[in-house]
PDB file of N, CA and C in Angstrom:
ATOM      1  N   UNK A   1      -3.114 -11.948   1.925  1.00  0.00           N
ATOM      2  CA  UNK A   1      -2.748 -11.270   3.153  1.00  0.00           C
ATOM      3  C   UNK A   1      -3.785 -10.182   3.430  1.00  0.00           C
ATOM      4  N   UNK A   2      -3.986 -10.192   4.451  1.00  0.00           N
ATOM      5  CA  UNK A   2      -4.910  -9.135   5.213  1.00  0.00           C
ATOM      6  C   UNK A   2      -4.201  -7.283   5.310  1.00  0.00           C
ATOM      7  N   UNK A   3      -5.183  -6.713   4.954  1.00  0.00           N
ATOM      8  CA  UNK A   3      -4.729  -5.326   4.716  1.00  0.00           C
ATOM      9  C   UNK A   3      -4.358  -4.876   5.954  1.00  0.00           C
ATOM     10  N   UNK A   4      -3.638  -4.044   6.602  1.00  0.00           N
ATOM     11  CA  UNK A   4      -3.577  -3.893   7.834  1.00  0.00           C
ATOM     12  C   UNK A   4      -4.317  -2.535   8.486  1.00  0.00           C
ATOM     13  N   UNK A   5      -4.369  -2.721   9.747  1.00  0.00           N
ATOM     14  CA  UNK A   5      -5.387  -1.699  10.114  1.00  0.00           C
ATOM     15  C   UNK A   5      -4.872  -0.726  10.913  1.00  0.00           C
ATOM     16  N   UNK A   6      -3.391  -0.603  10.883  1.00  0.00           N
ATOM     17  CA  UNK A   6      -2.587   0.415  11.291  1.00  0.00           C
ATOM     18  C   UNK A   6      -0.973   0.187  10.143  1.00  0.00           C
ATOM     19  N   UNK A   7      -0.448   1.879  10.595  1.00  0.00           N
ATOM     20  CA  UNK A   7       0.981   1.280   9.768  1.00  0.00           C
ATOM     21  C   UNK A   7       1.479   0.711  10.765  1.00  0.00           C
ATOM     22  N   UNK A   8       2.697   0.507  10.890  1.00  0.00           N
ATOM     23  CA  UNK A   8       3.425  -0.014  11.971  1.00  0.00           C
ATOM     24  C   UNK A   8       4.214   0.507  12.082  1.00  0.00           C
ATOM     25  N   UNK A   9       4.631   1.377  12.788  1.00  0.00           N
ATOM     26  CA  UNK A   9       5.274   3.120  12.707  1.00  0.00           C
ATOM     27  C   UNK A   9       6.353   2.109  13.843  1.00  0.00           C
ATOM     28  N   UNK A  10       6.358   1.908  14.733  1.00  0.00           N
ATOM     29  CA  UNK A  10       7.538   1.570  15.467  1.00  0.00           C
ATOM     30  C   UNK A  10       8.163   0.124  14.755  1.00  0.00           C
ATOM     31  N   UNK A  11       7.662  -0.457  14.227  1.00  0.00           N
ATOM     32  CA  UNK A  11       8.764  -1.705  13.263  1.00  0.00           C
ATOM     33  C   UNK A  11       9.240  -0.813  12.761  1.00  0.00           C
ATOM     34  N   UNK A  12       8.927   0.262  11.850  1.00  0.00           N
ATOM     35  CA  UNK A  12       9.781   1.135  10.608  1.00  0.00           C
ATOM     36  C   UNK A  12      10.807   1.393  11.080  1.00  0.00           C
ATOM     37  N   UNK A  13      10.938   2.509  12.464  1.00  0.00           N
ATOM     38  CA  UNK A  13      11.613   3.161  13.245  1.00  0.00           C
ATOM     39  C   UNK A  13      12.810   2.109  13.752  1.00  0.00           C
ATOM     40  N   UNK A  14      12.593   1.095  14.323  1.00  0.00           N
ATOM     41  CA  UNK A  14      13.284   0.360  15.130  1.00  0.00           C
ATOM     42  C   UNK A  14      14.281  -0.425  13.791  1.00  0.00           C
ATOM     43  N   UNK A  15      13.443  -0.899  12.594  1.00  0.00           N
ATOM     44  CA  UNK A  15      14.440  -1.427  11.456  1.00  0.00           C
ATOM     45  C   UNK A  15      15.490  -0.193  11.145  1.00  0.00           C
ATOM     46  N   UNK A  16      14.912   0.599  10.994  1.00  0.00           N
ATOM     47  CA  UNK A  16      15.829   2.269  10.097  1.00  0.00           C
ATOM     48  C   UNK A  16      17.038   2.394  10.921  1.00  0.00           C
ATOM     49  N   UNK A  17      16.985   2.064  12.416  1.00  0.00           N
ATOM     50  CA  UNK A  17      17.658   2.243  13.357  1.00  0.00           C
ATOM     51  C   UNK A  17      18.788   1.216  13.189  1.00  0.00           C
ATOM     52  N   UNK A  18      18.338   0.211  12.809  1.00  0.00           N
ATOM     53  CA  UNK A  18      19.202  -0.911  13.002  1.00  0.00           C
ATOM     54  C   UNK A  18      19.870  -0.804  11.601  1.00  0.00           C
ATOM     55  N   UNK A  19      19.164  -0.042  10.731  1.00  0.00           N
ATOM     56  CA  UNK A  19      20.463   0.026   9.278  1.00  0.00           C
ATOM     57  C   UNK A  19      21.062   0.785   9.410  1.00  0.00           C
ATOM     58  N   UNK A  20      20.838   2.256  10.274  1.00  0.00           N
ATOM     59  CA  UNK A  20      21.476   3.328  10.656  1.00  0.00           C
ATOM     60  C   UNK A  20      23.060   2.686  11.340  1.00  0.00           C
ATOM     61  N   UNK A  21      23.023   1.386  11.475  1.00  0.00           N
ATOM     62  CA  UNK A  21      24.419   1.360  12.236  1.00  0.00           C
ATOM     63  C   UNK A  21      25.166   1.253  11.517  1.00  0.00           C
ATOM     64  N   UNK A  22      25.051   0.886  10.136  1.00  0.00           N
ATOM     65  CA  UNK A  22      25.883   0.190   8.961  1.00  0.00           C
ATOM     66  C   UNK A  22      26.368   2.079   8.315  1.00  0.00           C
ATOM     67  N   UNK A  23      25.423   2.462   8.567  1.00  0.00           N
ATOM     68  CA  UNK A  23      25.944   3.975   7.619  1.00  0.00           C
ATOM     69  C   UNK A  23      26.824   5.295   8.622  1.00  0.00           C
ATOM     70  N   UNK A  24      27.070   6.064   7.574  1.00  0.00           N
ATOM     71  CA  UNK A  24      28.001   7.239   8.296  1.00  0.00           C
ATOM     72  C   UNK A  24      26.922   7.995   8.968  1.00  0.00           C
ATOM     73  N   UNK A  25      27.353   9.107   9.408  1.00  0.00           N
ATOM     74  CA  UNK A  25      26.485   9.835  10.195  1.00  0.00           C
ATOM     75  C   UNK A  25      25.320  10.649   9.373  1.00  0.00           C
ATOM     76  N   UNK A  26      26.229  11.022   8.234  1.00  0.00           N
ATOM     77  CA  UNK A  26      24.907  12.080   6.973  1.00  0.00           C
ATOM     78  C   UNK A  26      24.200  10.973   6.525  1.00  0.00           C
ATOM     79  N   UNK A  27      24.755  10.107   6.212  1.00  0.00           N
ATOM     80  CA  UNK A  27      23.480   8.994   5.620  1.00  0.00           C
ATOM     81  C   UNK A  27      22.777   8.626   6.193  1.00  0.00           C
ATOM     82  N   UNK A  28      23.089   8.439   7.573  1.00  0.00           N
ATOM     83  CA  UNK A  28      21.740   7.433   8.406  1.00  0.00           C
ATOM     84  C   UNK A  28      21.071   8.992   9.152  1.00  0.00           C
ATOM     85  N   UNK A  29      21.780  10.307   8.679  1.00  0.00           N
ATOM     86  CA  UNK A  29      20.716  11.570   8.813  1.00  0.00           C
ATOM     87  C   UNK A  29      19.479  11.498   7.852  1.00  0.00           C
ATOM     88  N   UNK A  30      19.831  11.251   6.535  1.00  0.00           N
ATOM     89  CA  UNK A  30      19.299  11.571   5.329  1.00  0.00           C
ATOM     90  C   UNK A  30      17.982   9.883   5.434  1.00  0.00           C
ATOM     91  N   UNK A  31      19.125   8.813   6.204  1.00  0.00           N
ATOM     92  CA  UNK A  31      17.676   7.972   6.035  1.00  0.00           C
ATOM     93  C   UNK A  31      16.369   8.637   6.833  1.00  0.00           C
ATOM     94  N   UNK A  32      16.995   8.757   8.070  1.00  0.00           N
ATOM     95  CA  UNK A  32      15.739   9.017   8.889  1.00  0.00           C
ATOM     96  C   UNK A  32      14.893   9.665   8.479  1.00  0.00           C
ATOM     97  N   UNK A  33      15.631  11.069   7.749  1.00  0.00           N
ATOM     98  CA  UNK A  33      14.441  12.144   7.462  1.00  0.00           C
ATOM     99  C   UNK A  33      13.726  11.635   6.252  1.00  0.00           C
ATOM    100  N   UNK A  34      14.449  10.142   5.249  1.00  0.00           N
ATOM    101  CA  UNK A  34      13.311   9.750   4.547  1.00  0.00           C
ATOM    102  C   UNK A  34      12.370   9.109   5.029  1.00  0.00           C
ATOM    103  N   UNK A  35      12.119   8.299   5.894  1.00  0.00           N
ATOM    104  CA  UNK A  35      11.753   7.523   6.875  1.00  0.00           C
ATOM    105  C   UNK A  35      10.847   8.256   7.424  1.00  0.00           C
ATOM    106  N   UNK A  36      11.162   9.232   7.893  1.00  0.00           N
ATOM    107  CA  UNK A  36       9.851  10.229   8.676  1.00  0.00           C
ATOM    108  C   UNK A  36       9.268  10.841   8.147  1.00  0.00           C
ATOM    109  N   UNK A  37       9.508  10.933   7.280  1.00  0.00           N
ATOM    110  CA  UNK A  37       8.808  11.818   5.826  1.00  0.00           C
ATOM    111  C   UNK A  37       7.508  11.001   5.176  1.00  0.00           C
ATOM    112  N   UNK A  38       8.136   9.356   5.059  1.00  0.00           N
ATOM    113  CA  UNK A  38       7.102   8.669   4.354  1.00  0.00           C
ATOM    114  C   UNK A  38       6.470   8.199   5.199  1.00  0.00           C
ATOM    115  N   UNK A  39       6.859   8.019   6.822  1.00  0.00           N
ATOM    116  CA  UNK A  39       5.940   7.679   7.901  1.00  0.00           C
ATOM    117  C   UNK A  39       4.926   8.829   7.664  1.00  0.00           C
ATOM    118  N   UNK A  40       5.087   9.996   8.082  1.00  0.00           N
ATOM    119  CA  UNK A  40       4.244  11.303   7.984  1.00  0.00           C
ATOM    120  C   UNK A  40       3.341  11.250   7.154  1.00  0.00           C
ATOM    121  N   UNK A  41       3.494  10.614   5.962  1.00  0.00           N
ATOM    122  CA  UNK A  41       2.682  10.673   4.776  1.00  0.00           C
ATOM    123  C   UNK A  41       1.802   9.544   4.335  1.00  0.00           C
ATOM    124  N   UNK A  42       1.914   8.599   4.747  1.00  0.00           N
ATOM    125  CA  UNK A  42       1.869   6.941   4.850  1.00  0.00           C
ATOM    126  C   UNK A  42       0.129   6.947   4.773  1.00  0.00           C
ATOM    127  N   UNK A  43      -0.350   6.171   3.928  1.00  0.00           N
ATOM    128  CA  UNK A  43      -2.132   6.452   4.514  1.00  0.00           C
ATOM    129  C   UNK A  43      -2.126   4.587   4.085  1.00  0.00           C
ATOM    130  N   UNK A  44      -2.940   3.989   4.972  1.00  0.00           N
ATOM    131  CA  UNK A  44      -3.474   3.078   4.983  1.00  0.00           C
ATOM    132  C   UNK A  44      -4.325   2.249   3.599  1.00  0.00           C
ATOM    133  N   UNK A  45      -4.034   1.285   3.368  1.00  0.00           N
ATOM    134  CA  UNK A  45      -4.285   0.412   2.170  1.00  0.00           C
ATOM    135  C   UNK A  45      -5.856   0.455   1.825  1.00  0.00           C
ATOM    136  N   UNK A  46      -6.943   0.407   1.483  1.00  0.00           N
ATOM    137  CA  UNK A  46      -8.411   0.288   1.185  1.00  0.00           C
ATOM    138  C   UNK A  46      -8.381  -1.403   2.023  1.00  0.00           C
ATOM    139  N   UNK A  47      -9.465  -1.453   2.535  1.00  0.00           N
ATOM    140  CA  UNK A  47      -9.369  -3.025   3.458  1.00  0.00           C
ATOM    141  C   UNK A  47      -9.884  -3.736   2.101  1.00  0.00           C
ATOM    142  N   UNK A  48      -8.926  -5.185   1.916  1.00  0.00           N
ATOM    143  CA  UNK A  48      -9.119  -5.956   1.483  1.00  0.00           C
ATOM    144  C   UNK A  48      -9.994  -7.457   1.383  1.00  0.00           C
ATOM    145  N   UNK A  49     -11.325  -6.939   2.931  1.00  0.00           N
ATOM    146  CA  UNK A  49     -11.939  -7.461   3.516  1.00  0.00           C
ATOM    147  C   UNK A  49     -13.354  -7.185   3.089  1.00  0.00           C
ATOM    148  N   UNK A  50     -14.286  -7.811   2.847  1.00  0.00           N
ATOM    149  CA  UNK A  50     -15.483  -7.294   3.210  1.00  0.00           C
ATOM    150  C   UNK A  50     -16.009  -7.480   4.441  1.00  0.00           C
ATOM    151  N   UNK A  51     -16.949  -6.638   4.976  1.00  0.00           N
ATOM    152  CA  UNK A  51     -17.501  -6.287   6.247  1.00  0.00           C
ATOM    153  C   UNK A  51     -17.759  -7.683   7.110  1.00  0.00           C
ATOM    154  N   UNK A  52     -18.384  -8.631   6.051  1.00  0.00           N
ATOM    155  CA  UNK A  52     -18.624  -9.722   6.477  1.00  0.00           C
ATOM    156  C   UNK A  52     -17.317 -11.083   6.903  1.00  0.00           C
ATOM    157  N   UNK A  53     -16.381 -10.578   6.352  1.00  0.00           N
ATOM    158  CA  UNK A  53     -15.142 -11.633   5.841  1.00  0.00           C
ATOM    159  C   UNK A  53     -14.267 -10.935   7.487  1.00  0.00           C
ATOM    160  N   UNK A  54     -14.219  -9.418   7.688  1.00  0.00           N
ATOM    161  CA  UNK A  54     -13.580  -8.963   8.372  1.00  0.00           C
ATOM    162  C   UNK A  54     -13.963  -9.585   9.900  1.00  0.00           C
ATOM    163  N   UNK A  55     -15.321  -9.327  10.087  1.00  0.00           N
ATOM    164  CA  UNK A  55     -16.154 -10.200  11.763  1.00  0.00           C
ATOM    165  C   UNK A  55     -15.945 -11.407  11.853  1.00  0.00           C
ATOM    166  N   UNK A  56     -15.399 -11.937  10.777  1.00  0.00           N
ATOM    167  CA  UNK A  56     -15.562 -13.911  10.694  1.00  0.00           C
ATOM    168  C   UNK A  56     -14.018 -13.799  11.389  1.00  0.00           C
ATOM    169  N   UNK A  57     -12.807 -12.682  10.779  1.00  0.00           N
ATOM    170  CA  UNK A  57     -11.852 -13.158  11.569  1.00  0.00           C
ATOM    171  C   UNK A  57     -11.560 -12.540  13.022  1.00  0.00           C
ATOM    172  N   UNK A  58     -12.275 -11.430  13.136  1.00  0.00           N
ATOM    173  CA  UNK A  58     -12.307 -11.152  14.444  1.00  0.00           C
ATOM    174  C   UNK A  58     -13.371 -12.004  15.451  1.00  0.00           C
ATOM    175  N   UNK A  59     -14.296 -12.741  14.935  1.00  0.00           N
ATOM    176  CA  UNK A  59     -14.604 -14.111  15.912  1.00  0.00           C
ATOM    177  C   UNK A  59     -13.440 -14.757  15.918  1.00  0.00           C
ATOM    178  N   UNK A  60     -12.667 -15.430  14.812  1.00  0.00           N
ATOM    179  CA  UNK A  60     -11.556 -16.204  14.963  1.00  0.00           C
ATOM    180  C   UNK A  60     -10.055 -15.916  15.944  1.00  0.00           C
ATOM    181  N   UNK A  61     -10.613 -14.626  16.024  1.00  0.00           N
ATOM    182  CA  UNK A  61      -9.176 -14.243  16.565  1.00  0.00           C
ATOM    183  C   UNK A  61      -9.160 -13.618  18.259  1.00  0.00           C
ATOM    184  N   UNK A  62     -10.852 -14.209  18.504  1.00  0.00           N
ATOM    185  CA  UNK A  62     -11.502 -14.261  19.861  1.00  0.00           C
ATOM    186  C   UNK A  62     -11.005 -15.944  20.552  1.00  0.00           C
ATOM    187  N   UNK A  63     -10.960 -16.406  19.400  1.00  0.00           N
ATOM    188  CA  UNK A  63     -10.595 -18.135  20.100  1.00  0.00           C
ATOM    189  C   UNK A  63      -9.195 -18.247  20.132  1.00  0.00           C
ATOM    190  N   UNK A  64      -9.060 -18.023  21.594  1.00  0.00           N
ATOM    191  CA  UNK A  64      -7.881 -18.250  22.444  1.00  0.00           C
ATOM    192  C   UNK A  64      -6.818 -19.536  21.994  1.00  0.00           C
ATOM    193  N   UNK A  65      -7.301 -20.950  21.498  1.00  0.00           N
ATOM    194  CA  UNK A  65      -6.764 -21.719  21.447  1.00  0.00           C
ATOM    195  C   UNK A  65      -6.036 -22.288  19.575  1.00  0.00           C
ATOM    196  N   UNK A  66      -6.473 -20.988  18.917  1.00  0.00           N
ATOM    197  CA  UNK A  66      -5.813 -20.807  17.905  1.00  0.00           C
ATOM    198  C   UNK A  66      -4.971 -19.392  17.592  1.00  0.00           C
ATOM    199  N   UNK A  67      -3.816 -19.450  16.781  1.00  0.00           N
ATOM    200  CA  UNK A  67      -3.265 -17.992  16.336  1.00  0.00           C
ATOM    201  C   UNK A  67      -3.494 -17.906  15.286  1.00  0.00           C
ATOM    202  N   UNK A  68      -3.573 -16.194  14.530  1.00  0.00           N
ATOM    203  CA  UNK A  68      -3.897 -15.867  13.048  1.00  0.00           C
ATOM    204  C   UNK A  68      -2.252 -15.436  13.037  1.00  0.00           C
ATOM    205  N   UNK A  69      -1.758 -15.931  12.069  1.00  0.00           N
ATOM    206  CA  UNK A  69      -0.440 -14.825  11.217  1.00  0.00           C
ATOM    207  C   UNK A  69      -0.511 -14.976   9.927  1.00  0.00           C
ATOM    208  N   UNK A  70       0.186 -13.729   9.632  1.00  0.00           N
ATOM    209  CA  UNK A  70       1.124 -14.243   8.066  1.00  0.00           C
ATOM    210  C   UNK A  70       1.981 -15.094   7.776  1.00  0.00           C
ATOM    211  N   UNK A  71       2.478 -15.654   6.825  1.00  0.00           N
ATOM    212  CA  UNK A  71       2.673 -16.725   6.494  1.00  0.00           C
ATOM    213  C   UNK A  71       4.309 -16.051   6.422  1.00  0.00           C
ATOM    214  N   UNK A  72       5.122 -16.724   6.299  1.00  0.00           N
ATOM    215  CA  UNK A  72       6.575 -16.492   6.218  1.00  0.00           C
ATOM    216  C   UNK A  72       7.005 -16.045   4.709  1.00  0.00           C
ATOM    217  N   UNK A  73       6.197 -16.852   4.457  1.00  0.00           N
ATOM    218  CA  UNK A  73       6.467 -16.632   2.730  1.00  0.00           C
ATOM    219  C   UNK A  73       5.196 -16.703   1.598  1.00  0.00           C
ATOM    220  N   UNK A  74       4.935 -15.617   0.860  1.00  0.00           N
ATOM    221  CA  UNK A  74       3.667 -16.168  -0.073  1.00  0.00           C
ATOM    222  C   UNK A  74       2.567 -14.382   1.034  1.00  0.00           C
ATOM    223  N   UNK A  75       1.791 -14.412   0.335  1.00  0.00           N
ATOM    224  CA  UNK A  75       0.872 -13.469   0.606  1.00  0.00           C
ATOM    225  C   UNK A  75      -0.501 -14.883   0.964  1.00  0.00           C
ATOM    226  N   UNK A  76      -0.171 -15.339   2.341  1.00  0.00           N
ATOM    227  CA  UNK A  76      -1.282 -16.005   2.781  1.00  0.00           C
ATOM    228  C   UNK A  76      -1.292 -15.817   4.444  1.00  0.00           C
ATOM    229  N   UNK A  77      -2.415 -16.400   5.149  1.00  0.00           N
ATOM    230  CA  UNK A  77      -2.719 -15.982   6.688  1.00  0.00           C
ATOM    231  C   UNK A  77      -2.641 -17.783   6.945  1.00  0.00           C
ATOM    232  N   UNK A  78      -2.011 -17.924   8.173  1.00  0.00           N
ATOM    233  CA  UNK A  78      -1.544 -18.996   8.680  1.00  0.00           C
ATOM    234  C   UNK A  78      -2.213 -19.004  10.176  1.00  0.00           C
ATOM    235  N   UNK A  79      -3.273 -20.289  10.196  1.00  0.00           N
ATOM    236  CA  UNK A  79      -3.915 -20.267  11.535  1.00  0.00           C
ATOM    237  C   UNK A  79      -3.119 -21.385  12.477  1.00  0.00           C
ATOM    238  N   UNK A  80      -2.619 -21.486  13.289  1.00  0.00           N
ATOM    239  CA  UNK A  80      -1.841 -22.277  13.980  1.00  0.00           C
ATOM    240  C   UNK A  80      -2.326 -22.798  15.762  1.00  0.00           C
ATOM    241  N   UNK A  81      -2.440 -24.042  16.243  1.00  0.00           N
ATOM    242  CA  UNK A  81      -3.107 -24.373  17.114  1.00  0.00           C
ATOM    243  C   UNK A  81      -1.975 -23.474  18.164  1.00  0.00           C
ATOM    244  N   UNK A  82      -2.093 -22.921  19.210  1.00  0.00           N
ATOM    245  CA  UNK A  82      -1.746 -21.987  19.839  1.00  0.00           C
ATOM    246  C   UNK A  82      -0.509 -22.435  20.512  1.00  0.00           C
ATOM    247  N   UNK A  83      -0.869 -23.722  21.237  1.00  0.00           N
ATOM    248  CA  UNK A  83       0.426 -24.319  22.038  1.00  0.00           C
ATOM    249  C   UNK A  83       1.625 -24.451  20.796  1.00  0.00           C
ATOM    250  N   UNK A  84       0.835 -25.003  19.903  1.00  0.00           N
ATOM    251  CA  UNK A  84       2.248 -25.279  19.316  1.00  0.00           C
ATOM    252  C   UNK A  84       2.931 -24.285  18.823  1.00  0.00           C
ATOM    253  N   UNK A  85       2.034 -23.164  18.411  1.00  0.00           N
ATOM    254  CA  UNK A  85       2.903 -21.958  18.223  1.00  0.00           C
ATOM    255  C   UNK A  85       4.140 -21.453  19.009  1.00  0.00           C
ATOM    256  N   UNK A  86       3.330 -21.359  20.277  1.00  0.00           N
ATOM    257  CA  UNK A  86       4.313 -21.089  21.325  1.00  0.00           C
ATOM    258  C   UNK A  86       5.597 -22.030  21.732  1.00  0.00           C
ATOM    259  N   UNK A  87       5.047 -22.834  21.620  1.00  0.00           N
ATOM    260  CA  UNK A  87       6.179 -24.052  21.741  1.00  0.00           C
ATOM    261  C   UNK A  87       7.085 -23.806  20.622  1.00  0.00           C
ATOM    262  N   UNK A  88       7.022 -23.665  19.296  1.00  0.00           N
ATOM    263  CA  UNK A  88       8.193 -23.479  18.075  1.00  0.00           C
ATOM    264  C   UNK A  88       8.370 -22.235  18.434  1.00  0.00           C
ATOM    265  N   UNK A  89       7.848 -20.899  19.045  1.00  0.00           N
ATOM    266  CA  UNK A  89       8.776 -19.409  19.081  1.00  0.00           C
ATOM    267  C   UNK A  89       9.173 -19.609  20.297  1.00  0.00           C
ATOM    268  N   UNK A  90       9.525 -20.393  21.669  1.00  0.00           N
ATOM    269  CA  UNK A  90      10.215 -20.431  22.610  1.00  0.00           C
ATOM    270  C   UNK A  90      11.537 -21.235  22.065  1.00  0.00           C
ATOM    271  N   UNK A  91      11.378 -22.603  21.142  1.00  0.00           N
ATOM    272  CA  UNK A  91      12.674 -23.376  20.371  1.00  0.00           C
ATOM    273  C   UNK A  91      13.208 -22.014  19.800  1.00  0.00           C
ATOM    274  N   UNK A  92      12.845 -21.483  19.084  1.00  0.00           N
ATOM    275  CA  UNK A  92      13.496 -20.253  18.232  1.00  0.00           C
ATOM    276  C   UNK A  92      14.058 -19.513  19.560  1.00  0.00           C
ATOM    277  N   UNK A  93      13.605 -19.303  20.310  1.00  0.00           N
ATOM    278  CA  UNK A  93      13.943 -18.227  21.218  1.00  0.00           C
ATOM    279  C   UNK A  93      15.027 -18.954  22.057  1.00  0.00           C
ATOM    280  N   UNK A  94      15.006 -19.755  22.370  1.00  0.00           N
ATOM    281  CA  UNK A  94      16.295 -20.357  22.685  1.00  0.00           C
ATOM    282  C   UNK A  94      17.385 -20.219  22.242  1.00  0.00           C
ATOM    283  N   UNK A  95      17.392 -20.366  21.196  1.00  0.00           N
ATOM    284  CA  UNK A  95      18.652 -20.383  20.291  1.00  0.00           C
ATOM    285  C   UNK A  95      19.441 -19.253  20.463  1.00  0.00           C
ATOM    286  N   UNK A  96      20.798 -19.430  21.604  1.00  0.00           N
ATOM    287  CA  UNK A  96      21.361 -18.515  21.790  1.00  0.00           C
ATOM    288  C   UNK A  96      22.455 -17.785  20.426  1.00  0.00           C
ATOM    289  N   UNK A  97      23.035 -18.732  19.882  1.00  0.00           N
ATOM    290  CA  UNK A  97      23.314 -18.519  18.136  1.00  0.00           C
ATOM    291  C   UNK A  97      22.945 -17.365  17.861  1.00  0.00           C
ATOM    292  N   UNK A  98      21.404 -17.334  17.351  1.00  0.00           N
ATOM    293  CA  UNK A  98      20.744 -15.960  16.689  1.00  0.00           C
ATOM    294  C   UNK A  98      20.742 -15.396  17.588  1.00  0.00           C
ATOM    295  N   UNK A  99      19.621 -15.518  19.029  1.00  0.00           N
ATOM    296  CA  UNK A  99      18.892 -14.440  19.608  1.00  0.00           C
ATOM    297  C   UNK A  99      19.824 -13.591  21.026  1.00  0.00           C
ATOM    298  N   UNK A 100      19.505 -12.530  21.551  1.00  0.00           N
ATOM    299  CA  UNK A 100      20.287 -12.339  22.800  1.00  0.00           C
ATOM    300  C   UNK A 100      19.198 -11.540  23.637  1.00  0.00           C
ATOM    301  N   UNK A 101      19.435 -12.145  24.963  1.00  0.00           N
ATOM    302  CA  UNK A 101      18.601 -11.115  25.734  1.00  0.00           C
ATOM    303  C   UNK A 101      18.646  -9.812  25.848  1.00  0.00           C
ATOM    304  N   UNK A 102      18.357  -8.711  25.848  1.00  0.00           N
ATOM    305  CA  UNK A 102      18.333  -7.674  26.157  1.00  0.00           C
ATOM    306  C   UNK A 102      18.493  -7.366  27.416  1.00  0.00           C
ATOM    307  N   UNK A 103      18.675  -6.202  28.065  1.00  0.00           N
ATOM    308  CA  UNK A 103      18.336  -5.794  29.361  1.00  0.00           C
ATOM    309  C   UNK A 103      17.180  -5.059  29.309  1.00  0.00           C
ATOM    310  N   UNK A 104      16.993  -4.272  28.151  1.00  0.00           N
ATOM    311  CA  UNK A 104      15.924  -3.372  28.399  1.00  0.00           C
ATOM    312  C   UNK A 104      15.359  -3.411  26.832  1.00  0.00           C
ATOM    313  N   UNK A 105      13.822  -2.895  26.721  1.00  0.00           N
ATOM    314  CA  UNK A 105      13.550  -2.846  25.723  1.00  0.00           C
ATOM    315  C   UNK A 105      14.268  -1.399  24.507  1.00  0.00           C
ATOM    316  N   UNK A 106      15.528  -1.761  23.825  1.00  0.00           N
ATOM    317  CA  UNK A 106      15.726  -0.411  22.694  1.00  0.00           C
ATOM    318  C   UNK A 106      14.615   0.678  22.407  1.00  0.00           C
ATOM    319  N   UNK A 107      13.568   0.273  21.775  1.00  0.00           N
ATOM    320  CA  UNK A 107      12.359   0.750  21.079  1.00  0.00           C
ATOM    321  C   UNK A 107      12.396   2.535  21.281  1.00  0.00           C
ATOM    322  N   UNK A 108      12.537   3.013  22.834  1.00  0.00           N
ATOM    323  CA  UNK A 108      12.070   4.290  22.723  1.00  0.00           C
ATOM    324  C   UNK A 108      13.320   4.935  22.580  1.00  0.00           C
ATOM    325  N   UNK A 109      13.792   4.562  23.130  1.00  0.00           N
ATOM    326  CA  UNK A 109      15.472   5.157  22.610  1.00  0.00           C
ATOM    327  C   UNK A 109      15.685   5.378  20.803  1.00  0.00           C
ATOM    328  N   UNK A 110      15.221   4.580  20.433  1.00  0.00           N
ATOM    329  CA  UNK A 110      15.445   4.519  18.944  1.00  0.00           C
ATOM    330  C   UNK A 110      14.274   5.333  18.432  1.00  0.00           C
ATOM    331  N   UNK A 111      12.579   5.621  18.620  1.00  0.00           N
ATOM    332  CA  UNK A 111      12.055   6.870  18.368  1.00  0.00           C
ATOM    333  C   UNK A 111      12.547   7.635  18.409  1.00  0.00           C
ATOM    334  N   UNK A 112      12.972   7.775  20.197  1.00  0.00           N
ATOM    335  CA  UNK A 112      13.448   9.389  20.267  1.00  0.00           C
ATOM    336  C   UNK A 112      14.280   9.966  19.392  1.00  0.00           C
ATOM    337  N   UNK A 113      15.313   8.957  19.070  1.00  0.00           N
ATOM    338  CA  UNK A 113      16.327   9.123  18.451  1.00  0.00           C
ATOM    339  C   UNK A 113      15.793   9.543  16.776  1.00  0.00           C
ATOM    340  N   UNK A 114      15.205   9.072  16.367  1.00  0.00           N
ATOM    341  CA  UNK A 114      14.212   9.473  15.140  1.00  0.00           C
ATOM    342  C   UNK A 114      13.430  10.541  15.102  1.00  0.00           C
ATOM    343  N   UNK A 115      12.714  11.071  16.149  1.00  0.00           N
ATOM    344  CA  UNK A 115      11.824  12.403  16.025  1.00  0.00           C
ATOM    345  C   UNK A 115      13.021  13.365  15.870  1.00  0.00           C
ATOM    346  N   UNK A 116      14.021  13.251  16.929  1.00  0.00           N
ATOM    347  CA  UNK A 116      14.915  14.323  17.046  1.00  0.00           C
ATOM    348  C   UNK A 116      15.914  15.187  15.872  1.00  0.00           C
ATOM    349  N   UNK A 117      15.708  13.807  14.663  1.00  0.00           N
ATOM    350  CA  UNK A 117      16.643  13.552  13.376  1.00  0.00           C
ATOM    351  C   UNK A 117      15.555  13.926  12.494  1.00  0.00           C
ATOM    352  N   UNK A 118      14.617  13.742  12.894  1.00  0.00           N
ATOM    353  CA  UNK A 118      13.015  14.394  11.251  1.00  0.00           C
ATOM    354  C   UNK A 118      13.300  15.567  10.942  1.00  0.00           C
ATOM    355  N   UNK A 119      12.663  15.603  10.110  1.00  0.00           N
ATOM    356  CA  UNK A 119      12.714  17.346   9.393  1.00  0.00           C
ATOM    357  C   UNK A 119      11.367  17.809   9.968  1.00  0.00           C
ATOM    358  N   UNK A 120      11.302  18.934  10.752  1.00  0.00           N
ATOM    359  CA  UNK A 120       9.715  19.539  10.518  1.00  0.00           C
ATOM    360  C   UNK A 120       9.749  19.975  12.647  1.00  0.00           C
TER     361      UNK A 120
END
């Protein structure tokens, strides 16, 4: 797996949020402020790339008619012809079962809701 080149500060936020529903009010206090604490502190992995390995996938990830991901399972990168990608996450997305539309995107509601709960 590829080192990443940011944290991902709003996945953290938006998961913490969504465990915050399961807990009482002091606990899902006490998560956040762990949560923002180790966001705050968080420093980025050493790239697991060399200089040369890193441009080969940013050419690759210039060609429109393939996708780069991670793999579901296993510490590997999964290149996938593009249509079909899209074509299996619209089947997934269908599936009213799991998924539900939203009206609006949660996301900033659930920051705000997190800065306001940090310590500092």
């Amino acid at each position: 797996m590829v080192s990443p080149e940011a944290i991902p500060t709003d996945e953290y936020i938006v998961a913490t949020e969504q465990a915050c529903k399961f807990l009482s009010e002091e606990e899902s206090h006490q998560l956040r402020a762990k949560v923002a604490g180790l966001l705050h502190s968080a420093k980025l992995p050493q790239s697991n790339l060399s200089k040369g390995e890193r441009q080969a996938l940013g050419n690759l990830a210039k060609n429109k008619d393939i996708t780069i991901l991670p793999a579901d399972k296993g510490k590997a990168t999964v290149i996938m012809d593009t249509e079909d990608y899209e074509l299996k996450v619209k089947e997934m997305l269908d599936n009213k079962r799991t998924y539900e539309v939203l009206k609006s995107n949660p996301t900033p509601k659930y920051k705000r809701s997190s800065s306001e709960n940090s310590p500092g």
